[in-house]
C-alpha atoms as a PDB file:
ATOM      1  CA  UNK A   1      75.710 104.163  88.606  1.00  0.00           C
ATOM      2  CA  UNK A   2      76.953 101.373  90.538  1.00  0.00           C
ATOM      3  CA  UNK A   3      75.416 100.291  93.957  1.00  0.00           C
ATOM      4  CA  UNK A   4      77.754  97.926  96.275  1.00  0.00           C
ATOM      5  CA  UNK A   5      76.277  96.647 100.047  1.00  0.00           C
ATOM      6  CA  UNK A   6      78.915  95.549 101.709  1.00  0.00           C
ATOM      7  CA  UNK A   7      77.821  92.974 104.517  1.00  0.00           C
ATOM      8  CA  UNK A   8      81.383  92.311 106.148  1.00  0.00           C
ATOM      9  CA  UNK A   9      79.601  91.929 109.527  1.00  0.00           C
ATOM     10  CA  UNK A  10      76.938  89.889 108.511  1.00  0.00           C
ATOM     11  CA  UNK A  11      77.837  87.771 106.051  1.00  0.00           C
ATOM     12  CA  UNK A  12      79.971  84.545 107.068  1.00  0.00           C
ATOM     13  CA  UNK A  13      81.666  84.649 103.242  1.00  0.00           C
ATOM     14  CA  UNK A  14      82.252  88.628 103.604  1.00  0.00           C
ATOM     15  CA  UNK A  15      80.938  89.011  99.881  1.00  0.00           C
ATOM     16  CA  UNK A  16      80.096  92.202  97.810  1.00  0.00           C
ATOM     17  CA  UNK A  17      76.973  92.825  96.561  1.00  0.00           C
ATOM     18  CA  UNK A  18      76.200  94.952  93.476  1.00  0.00           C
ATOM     19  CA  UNK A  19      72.866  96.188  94.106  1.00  0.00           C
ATOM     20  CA  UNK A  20      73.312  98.083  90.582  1.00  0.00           C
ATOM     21  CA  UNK A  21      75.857  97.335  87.942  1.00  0.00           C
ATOM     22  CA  UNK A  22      76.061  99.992  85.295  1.00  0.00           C
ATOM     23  CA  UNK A  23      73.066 101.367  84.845  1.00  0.00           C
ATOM     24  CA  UNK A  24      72.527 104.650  83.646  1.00  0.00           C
ATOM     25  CA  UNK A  25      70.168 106.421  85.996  1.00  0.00           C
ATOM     26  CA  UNK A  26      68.878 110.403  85.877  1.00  0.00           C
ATOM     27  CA  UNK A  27      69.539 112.119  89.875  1.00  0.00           C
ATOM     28  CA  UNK A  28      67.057 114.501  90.789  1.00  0.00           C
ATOM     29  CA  UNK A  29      67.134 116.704  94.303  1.00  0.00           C
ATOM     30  CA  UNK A  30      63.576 116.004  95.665  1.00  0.00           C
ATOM     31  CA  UNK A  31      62.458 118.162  98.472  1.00  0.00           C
ATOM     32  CA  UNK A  32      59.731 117.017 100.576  1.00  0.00           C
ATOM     33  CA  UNK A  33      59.628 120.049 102.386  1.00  0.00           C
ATOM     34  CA  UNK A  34      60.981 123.153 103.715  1.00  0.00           C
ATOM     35  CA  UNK A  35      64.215 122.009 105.234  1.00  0.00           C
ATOM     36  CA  UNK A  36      66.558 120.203 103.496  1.00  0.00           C
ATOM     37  CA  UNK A  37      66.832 117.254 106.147  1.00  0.00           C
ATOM     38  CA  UNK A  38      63.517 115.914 104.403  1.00  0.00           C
ATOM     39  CA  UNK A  39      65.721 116.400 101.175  1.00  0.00           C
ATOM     40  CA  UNK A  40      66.371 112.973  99.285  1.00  0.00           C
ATOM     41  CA  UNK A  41      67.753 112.141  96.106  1.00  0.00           C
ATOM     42  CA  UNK A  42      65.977 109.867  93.402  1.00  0.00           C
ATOM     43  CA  UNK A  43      66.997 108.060  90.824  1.00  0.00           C
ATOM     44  CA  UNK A  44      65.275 107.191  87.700  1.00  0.00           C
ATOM     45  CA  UNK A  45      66.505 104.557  85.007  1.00  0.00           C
ATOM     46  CA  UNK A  46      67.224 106.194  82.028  1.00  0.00           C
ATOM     47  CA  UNK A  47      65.790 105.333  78.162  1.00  0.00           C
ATOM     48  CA  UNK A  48      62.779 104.296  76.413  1.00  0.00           C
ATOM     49  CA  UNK A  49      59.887 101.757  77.492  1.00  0.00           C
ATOM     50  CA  UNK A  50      61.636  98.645  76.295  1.00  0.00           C
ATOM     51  CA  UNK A  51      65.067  99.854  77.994  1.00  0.00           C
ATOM     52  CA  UNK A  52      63.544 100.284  81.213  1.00  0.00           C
ATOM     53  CA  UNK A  53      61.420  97.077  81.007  1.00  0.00           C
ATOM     54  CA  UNK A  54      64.503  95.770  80.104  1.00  0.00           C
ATOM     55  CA  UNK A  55      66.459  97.524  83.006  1.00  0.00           C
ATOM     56  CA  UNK A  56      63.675  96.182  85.742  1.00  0.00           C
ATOM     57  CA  UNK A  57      64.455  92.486  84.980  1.00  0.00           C
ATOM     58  CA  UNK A  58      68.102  93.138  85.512  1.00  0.00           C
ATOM     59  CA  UNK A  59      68.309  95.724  88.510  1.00  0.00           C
ATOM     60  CA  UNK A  60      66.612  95.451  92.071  1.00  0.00           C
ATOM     61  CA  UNK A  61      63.961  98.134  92.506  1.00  0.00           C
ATOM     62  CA  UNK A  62      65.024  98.470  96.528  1.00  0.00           C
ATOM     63  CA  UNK A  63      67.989  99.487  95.223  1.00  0.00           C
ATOM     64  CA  UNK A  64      66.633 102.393  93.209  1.00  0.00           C
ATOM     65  CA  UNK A  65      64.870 103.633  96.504  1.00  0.00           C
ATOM     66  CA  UNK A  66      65.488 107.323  97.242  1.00  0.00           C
ATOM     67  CA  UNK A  67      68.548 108.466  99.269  1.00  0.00           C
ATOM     68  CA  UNK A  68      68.116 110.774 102.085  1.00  0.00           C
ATOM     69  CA  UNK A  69      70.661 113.425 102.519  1.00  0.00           C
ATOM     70  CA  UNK A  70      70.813 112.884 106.215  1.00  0.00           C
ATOM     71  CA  UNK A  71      72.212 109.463 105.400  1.00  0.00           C
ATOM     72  CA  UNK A  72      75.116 110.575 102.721  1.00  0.00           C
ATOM     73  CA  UNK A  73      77.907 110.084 105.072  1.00  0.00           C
ATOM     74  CA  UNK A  74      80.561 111.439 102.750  1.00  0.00           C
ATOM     75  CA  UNK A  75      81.049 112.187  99.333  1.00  0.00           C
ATOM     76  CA  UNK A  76      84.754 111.495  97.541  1.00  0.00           C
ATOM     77  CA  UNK A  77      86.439 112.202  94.044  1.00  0.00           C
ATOM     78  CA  UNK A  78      87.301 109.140  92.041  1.00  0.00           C
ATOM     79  CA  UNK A  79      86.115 105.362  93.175  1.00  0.00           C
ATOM     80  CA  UNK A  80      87.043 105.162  96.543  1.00  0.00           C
ATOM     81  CA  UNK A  81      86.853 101.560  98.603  1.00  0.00           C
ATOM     82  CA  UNK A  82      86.906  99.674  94.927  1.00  0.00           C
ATOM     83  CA  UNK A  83      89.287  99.421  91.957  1.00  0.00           C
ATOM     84  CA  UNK A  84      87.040 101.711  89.251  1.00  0.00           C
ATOM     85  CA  UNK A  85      88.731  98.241  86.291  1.00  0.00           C
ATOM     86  CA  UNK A  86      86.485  95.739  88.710  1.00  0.00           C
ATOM     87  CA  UNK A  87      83.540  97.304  88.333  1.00  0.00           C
ATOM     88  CA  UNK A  88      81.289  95.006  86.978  1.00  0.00           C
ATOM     89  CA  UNK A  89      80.122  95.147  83.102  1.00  0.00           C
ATOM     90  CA  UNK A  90      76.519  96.041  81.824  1.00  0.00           C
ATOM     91  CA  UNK A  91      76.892  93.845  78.918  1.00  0.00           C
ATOM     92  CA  UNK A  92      79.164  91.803  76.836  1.00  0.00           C
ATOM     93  CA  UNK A  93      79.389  94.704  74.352  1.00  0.00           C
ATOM     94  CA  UNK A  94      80.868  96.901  76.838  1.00  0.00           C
ATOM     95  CA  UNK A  95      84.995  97.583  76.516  1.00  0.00           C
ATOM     96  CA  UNK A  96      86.903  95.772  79.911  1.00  0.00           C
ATOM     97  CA  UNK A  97      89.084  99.401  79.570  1.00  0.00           C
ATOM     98  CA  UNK A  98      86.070 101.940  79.563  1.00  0.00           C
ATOM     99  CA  UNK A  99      86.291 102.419  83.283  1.00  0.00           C
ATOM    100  CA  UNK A 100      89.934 103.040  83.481  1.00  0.00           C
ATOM    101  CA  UNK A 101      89.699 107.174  84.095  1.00  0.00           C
ATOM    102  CA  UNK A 102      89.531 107.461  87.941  1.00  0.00           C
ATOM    103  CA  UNK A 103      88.763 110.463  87.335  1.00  0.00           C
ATOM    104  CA  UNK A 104      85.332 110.646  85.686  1.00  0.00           C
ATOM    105  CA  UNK A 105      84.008 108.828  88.891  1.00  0.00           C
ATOM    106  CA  UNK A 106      82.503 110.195  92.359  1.00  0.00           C
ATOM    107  CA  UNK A 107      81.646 107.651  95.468  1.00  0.00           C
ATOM    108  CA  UNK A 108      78.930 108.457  98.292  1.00  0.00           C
ATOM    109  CA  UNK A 109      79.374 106.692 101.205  1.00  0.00           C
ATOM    110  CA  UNK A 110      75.893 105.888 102.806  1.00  0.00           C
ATOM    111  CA  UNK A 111      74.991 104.870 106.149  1.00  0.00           C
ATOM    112  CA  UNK A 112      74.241 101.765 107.059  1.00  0.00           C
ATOM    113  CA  UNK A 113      71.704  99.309 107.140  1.00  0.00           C
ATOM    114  CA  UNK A 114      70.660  96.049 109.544  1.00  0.00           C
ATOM    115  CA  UNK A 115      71.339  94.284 105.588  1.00  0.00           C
ATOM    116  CA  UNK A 116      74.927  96.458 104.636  1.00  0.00           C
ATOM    117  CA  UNK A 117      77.358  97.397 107.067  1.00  0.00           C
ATOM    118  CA  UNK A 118      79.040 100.038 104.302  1.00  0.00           C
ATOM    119  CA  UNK A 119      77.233 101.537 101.380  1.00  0.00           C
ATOM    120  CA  UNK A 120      79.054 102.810  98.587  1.00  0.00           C
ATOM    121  CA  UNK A 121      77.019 104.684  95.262  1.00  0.00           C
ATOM    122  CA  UNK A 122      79.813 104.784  92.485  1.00  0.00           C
ATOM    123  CA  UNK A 123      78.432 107.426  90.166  1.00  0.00           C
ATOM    124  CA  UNK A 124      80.673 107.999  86.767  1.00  0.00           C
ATOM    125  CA  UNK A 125      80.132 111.019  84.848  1.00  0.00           C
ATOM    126  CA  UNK A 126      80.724 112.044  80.761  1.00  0.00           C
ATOM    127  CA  UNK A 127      83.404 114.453  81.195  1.00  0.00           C
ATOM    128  CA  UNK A 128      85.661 115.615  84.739  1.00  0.00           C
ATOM    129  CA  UNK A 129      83.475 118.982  84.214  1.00  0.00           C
ATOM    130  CA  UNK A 130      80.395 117.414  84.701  1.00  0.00           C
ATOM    131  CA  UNK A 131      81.877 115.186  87.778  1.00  0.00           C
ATOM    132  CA  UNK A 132      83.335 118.321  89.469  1.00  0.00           C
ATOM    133  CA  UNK A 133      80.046 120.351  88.998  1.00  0.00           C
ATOM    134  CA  UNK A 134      77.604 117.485  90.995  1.00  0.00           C
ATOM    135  CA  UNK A 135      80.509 116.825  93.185  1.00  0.00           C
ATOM    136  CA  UNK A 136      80.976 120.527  94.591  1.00  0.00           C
ATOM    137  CA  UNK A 137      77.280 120.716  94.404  1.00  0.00           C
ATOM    138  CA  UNK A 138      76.595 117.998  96.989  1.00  0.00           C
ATOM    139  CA  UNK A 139      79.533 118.675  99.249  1.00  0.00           C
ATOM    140  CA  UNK A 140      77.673 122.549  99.116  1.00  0.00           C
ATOM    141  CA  UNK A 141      74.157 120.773 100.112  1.00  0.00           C
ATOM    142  CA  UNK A 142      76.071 119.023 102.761  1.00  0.00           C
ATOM    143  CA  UNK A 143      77.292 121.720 103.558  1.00  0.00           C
ATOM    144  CA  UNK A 144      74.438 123.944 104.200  1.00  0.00           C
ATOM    145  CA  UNK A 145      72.643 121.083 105.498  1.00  0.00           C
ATOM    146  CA  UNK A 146      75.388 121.537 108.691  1.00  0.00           C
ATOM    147  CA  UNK A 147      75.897 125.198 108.483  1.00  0.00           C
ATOM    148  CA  UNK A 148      71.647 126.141 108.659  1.00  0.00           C
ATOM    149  CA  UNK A 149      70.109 123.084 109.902  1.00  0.00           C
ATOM    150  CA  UNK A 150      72.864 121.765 111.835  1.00  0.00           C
ATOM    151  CA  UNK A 151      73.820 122.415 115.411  1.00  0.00           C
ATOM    152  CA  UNK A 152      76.354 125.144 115.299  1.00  0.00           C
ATOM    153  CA  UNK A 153      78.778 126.359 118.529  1.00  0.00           C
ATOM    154  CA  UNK A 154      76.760 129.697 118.649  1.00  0.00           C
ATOM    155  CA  UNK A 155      73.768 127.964 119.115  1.00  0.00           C
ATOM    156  CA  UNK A 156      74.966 125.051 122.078  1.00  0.00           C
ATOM    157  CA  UNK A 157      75.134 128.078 124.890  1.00  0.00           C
ATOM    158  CA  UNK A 158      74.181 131.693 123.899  1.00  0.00           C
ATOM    159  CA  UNK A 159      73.300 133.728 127.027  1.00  0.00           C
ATOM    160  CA  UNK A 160      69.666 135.392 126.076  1.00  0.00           C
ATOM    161  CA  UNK A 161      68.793 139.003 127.733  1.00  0.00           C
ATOM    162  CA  UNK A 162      65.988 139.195 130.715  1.00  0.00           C
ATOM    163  CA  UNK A 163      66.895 136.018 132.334  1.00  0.00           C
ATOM    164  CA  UNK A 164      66.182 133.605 129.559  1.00  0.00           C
ATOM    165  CA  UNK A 165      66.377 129.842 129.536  1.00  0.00           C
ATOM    166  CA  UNK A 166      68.961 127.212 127.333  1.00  0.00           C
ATOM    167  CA  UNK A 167      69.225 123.880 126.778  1.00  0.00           C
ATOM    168  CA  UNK A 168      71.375 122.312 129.323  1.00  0.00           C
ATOM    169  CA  UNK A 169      75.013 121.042 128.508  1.00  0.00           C
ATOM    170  CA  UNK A 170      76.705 120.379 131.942  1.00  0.00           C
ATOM    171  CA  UNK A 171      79.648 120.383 130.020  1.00  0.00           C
ATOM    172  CA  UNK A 172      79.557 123.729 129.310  1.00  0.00           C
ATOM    173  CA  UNK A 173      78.241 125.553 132.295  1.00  0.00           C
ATOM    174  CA  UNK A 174      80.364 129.065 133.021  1.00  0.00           C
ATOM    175  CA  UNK A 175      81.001 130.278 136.351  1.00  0.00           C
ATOM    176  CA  UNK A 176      77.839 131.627 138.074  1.00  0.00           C
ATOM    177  CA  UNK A 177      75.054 129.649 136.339  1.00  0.00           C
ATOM    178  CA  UNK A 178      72.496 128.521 137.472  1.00  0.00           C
ATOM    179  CA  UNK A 179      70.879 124.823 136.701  1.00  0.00           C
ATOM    180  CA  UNK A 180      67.189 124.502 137.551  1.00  0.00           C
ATOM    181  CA  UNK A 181      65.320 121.728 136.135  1.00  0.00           C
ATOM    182  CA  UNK A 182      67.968 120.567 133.739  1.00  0.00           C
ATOM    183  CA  UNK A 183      68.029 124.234 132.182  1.00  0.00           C
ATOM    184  CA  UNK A 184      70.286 126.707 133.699  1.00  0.00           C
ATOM    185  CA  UNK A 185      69.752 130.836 133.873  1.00  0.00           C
ATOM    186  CA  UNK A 186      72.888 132.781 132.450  1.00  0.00           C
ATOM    187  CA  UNK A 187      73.946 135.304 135.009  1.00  0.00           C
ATOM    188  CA  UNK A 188      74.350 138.716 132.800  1.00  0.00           C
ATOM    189  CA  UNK A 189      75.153 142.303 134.094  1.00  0.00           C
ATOM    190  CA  UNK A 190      72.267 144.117 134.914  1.00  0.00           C
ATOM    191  CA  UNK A 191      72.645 147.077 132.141  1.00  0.00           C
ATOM    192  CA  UNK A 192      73.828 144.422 130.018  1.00  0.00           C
ATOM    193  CA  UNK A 193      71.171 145.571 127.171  1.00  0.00           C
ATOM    194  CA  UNK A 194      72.704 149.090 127.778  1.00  0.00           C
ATOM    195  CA  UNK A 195      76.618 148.243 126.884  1.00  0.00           C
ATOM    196  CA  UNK A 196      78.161 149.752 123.992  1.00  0.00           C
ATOM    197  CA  UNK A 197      80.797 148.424 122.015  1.00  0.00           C
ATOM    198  CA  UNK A 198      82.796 150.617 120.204  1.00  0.00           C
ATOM    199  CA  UNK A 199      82.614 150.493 115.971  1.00  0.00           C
ATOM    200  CA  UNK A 200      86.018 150.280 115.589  1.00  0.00           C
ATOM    201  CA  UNK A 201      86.405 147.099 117.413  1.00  0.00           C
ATOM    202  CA  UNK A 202      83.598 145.486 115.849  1.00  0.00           C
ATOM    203  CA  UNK A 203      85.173 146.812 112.459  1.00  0.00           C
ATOM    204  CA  UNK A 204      88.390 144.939 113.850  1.00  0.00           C
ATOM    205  CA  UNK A 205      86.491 141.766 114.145  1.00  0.00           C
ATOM    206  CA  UNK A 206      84.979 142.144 111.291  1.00  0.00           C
ATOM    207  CA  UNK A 207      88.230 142.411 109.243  1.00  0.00           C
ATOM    208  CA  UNK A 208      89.635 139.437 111.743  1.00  0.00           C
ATOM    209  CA  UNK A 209      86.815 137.011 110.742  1.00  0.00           C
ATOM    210  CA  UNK A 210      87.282 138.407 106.603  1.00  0.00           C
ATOM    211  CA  UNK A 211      91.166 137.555 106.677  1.00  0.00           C
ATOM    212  CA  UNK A 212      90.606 134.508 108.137  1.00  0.00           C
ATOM    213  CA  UNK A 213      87.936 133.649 105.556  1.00  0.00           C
ATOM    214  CA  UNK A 214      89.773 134.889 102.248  1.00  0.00           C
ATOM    215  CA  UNK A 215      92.898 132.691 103.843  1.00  0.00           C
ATOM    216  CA  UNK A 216      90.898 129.376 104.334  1.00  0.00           C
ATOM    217  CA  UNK A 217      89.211 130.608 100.769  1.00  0.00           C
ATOM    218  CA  UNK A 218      92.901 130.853  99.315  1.00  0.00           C
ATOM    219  CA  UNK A 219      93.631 127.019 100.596  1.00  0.00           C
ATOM    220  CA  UNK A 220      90.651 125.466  99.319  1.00  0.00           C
ATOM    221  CA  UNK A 221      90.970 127.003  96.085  1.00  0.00           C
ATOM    222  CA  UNK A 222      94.666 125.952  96.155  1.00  0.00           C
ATOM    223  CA  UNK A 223      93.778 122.507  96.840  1.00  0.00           C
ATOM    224  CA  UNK A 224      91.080 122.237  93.967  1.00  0.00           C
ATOM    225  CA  UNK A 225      93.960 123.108  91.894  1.00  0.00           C
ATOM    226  CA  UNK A 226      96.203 120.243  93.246  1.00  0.00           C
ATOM    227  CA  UNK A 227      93.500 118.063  92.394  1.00  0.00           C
ATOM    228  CA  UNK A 228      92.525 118.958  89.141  1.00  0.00           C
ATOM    229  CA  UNK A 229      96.695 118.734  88.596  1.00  0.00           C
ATOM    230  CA  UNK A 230      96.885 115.578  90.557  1.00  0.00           C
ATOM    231  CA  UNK A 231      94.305 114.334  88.239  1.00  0.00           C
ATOM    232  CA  UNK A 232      95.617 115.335  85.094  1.00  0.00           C
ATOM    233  CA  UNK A 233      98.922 113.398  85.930  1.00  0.00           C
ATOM    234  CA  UNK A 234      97.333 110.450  86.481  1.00  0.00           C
ATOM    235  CA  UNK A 235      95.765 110.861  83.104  1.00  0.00           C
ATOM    236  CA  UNK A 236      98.665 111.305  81.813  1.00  0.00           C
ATOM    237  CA  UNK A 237     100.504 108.158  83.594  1.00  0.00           C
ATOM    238  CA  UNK A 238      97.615 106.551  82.489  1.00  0.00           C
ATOM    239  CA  UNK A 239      97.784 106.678  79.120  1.00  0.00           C
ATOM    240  CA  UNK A 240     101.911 106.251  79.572  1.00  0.00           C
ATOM    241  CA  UNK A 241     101.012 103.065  80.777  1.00  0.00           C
ATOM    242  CA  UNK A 242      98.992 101.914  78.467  1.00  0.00           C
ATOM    243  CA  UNK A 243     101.282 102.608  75.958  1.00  0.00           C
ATOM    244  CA  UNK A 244     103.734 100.604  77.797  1.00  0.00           C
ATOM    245  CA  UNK A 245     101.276  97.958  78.288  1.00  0.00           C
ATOM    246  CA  UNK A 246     100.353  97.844  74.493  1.00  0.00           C
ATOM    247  CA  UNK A 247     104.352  98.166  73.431  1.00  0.00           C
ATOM    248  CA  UNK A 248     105.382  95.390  75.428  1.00  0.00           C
ATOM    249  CA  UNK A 249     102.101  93.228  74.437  1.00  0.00           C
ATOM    250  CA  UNK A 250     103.588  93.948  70.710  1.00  0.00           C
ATOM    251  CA  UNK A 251     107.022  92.948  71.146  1.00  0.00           C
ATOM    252  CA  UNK A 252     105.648  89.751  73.531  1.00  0.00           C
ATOM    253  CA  UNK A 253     103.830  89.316  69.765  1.00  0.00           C
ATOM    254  CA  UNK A 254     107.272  89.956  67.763  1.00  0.00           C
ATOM    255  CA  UNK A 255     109.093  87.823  70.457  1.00  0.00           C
ATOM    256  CA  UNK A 256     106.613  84.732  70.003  1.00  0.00           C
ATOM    257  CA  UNK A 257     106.994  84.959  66.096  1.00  0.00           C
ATOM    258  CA  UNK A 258     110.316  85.297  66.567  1.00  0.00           C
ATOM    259  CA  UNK A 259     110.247  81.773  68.668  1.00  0.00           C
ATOM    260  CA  UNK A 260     108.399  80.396  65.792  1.00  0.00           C
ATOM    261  CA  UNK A 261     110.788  81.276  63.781  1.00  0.00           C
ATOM    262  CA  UNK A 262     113.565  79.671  65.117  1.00  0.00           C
ATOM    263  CA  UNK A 263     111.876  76.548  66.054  1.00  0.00           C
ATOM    264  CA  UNK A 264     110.726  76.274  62.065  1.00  0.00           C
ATOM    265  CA  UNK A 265     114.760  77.038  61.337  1.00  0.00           C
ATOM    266  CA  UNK A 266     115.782  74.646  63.406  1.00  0.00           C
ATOM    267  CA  UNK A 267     113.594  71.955  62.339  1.00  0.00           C
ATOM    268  CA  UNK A 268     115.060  72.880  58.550  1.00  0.00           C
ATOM    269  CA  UNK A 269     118.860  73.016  60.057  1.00  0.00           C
ATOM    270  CA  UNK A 270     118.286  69.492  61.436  1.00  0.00           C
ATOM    271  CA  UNK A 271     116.439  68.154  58.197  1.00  0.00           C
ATOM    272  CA  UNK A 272     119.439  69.042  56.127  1.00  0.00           C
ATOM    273  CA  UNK A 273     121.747  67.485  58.548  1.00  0.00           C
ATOM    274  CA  UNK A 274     120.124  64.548  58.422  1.00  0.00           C
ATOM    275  CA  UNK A 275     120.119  64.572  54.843  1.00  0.00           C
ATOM    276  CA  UNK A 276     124.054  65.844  54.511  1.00  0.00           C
ATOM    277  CA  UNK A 277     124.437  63.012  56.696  1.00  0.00           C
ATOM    278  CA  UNK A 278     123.206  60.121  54.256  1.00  0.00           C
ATOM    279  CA  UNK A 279     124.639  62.035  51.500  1.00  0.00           C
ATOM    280  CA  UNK A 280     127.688  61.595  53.077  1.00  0.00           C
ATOM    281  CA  UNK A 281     126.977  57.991  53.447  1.00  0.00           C
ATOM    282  CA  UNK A 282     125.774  57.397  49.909  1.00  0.00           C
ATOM    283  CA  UNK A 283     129.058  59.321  48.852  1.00  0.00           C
ATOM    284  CA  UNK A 284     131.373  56.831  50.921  1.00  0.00           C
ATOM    285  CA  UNK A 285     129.234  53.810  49.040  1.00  0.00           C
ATOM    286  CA  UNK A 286     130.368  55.127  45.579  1.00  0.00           C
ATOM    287  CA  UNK A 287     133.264  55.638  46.490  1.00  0.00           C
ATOM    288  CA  UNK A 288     133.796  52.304  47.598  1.00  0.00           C
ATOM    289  CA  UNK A 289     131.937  50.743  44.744  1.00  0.00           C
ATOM    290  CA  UNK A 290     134.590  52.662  42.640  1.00  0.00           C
ATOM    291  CA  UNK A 291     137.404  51.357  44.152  1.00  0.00           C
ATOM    292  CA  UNK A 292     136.366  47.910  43.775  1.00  0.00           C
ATOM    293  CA  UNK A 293     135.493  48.370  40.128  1.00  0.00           C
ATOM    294  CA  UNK A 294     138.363  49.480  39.553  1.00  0.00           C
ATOM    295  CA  UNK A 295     140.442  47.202  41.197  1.00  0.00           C
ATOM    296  CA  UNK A 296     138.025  43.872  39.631  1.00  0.00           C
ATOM    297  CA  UNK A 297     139.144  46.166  36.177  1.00  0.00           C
ATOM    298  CA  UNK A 298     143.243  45.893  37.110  1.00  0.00           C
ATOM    299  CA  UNK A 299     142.509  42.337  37.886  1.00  0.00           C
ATOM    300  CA  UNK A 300     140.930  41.480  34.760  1.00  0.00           C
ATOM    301  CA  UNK A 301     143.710  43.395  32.650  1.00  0.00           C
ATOM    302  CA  UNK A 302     146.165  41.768  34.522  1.00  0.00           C
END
């Protein structure tokens, strides 16, 4: 897990602080009650006695405090508002590529703080399983967190039989309500416990509300598929490019002998120049020393 505060608004140098850096933590759901607003999530360093004695000198305990699920803003696939290769390193031993798989990652965005304008948990997972699992789990608790606990449209103005009272939205007044003391009565027939409604209209709305639900089932489902596609191309491009990467680093390695090469050749092509050259001149001197030998020789005959 990686922790960054970003303190863009507060900061004068608009730096990025890693409140964690690598650290492998265990996530538990706490619930502190019945409803899942006094939900939180805790983390707990991971490993023996020495690892986490270890752990405390390197990691800020305020940093390990639990998050609320109230404050989990949103929650996306993959490392989202950092590049997953600048994630900083646990330790020397650790490989510069090991974070290179976007896809084994999941980011919570967290509210803010008077100390971090942005919040950002980077949590990296084993195996895509594993990440999709926690991520569809938390998007569910979010989810329910809205849907049960939430305020929902039914519940902002629902006329109540025998005259009863709801929370005022001026907003939303209908004709013929009345407000009275920042509540308002709903104005309902007077046999309005006593009106039927046929089945086969409420079978019709029924069937309505299903089609609409196995359609907006149908697009999420198709779009899980997209991703999980999406994601295997980039693996794929991924690993193209590294190939790439690693294919040119080899022939900038064949390239550099090659260099070498031709420097050491020409070095040797201008040595034996050189040395044709005073061969050439030594030649020319024996030559000449012939000539006159010969011609002292004639002389002498003569």
């Amino acid at each position: 897990m990686w922790q960054l505060n970003k303190n863009a608004d507060f900061s004068p140098d608009n730096g990025d602080d890693f409140a964690v850096k690598g650290s492998s933590v265990q996530v538990k759901l706490q619930r502190n009650g019945e409803f899942l607003v006094q939900a939180a999530l805790t983390f707990t360093m991971k490993g023996g006695y020495f690892s986490k004695a270890l752990s405390r000198r390197r990691v800020d305990q305020s940093a390990l405090e639990p998050l609320s699920v109230t404050e989990i803003l949103d929650v996306k696939a993959g490392c989202d508002g950092f590049d997953q290769n600048q994630l900083p390193l646990t330790s020397r031993k650790s490989k510069k590529d090991e974070n290179k798989h976007g896809s084994l990652f999941i980011t919570l965005k967290a509210a803010p703080t008077p100390l971090a304008s942005t919040r950002l948990y980077f949590w990296k997972f084993k195996s895509r399983k594993a990440r999709n699992d926690v991520l569809y789990g938390i998007r569910g608790l979010l989810g329910d967190l809205q849907i049960k606990e939430g305020v929902s449209i039914s519940m902002i103005q629902t006329p109540t039989l025998g005259g009863g009272k709801v929370a005022h939205s001026p907003m939303r007044l209908r004709p013929g309500d009345n407000l009275e003391n920042g509540q308002y009565n709903a104005v309902l027939p007077q046999n309005a416990d006593q009106i039927m409604v046929p089945l086969s209209e409420v079978h019709k709305a029924i069937d309505t509300e299903r089609q609409a639900y196995d359609k907006l089932l149908l697009l999420l489902l198709q779009g899980s598929s997209d991703l999980k596609r999406s994601e295997d191309d980039m693996v794929m491009l991924r690993a193209t490019l590294d190939a790439v990467v690693e294919e040119s680093r080899e022939k900038d390695k064949i390239q550099e002998n090659d260099s070498k090469l031709i420097m050491q050749l020409s070095k040797k092509l201008e040595t034996l120049l050189m040395d044709n050259e005073d061969l050439r001149d030594q030649n020319e001197n024996l030559n000449q020393r012939l000539i006159a030998i010969g011609q002292s020789k004639y002389q002498y005959e003569a």
